[in-house]
Protein backbone atom coordinates (compact mmCIF):
# COMPACT_ATOMS: atom_id res chain seq x y z
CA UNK A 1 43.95 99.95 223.53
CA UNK A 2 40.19 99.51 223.19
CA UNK A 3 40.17 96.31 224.23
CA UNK A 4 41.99 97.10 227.76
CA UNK A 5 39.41 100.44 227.89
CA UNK A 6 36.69 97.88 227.26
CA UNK A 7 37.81 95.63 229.90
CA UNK A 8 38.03 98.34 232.62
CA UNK A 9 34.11 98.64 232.08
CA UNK A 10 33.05 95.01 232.30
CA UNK A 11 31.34 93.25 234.88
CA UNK A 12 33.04 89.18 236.07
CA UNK A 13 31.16 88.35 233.19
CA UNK A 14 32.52 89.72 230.75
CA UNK A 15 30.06 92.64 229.64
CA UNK A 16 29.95 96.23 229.81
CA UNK A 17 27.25 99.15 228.27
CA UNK A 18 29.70 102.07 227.81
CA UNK A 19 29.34 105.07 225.24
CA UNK A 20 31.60 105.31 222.16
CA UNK A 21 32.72 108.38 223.48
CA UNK A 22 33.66 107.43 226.16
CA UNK A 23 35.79 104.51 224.93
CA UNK A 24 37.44 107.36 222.36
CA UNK A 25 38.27 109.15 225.43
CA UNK A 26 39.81 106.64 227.31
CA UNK A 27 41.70 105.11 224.44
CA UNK A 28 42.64 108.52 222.60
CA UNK A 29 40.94 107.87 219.52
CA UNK A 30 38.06 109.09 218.08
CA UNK A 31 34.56 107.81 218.59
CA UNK A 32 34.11 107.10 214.60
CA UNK A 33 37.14 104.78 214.88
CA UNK A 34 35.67 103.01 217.90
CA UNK A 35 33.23 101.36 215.61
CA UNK A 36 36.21 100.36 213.56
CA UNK A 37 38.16 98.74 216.28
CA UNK A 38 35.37 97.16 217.81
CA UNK A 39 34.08 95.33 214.72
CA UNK A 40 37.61 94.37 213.56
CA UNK A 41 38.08 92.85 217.42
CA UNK A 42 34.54 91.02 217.07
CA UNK A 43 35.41 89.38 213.73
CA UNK A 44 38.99 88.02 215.38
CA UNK A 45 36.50 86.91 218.30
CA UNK A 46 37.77 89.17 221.14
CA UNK A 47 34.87 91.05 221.84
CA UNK A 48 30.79 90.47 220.88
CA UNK A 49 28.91 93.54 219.89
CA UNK A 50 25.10 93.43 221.81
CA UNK A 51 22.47 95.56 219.82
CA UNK A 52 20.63 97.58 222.45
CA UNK A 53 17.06 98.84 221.62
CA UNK A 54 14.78 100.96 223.56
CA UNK A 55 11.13 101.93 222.52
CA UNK A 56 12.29 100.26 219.08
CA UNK A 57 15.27 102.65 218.62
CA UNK A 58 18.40 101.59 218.87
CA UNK A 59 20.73 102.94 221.32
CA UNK A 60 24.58 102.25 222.33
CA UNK A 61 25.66 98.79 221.73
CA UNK A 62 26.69 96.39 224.69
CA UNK A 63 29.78 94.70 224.05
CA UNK A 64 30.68 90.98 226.27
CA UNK A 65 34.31 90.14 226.51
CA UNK A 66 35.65 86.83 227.42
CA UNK A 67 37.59 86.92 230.71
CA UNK A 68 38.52 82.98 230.79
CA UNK A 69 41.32 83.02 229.16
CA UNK A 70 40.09 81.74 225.90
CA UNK A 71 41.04 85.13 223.88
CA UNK A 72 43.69 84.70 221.29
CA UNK A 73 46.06 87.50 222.62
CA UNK A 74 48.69 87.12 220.42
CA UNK A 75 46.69 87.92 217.47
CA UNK A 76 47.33 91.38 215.82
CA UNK A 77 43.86 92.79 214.18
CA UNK A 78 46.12 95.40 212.19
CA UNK A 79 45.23 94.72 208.69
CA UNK A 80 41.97 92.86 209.45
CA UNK A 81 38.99 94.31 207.30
């Protein structure tokens, strides 16, 4: 389900800079598990997590998802840690 949220918020190219909160939101989850499903979707190559920094601080991550057809959908990240 995060993935489709995430994909609502992204641009033709793929990325999107959208709060963890409001991905818990729109996925019904909470926003500590949205760090959980987005790293487990990175490491299985769905998704890449962008650092964002402003003033040297850190603030919410970008994420780019890849919209040509080269994600492995029938993968299931259940289980993946």
């Amino acid at each position: 389900m995060v993935l489709c949220t995430l994909s609502t918020y992204a641009n033709r190219d793929g990325f999107c800079n959208v709060r963890k909160s409001t991905l818990a939101k729109r996925s019904g989850c909470s926003t500590r598990s949205i760090g959980t499903h987005t790293a487990k979707l990175q490491k299985l190559g769905y998704i890449e997590i962008i650092p964002r920094y402003r003033d040297n601080h850190q603030i919410e991550n970008g994420y780019r998802i890849d919209h040509n057809g080269i994600l492995p959908i029938d993968r299931d990240y259940r289980g993946v840690e």
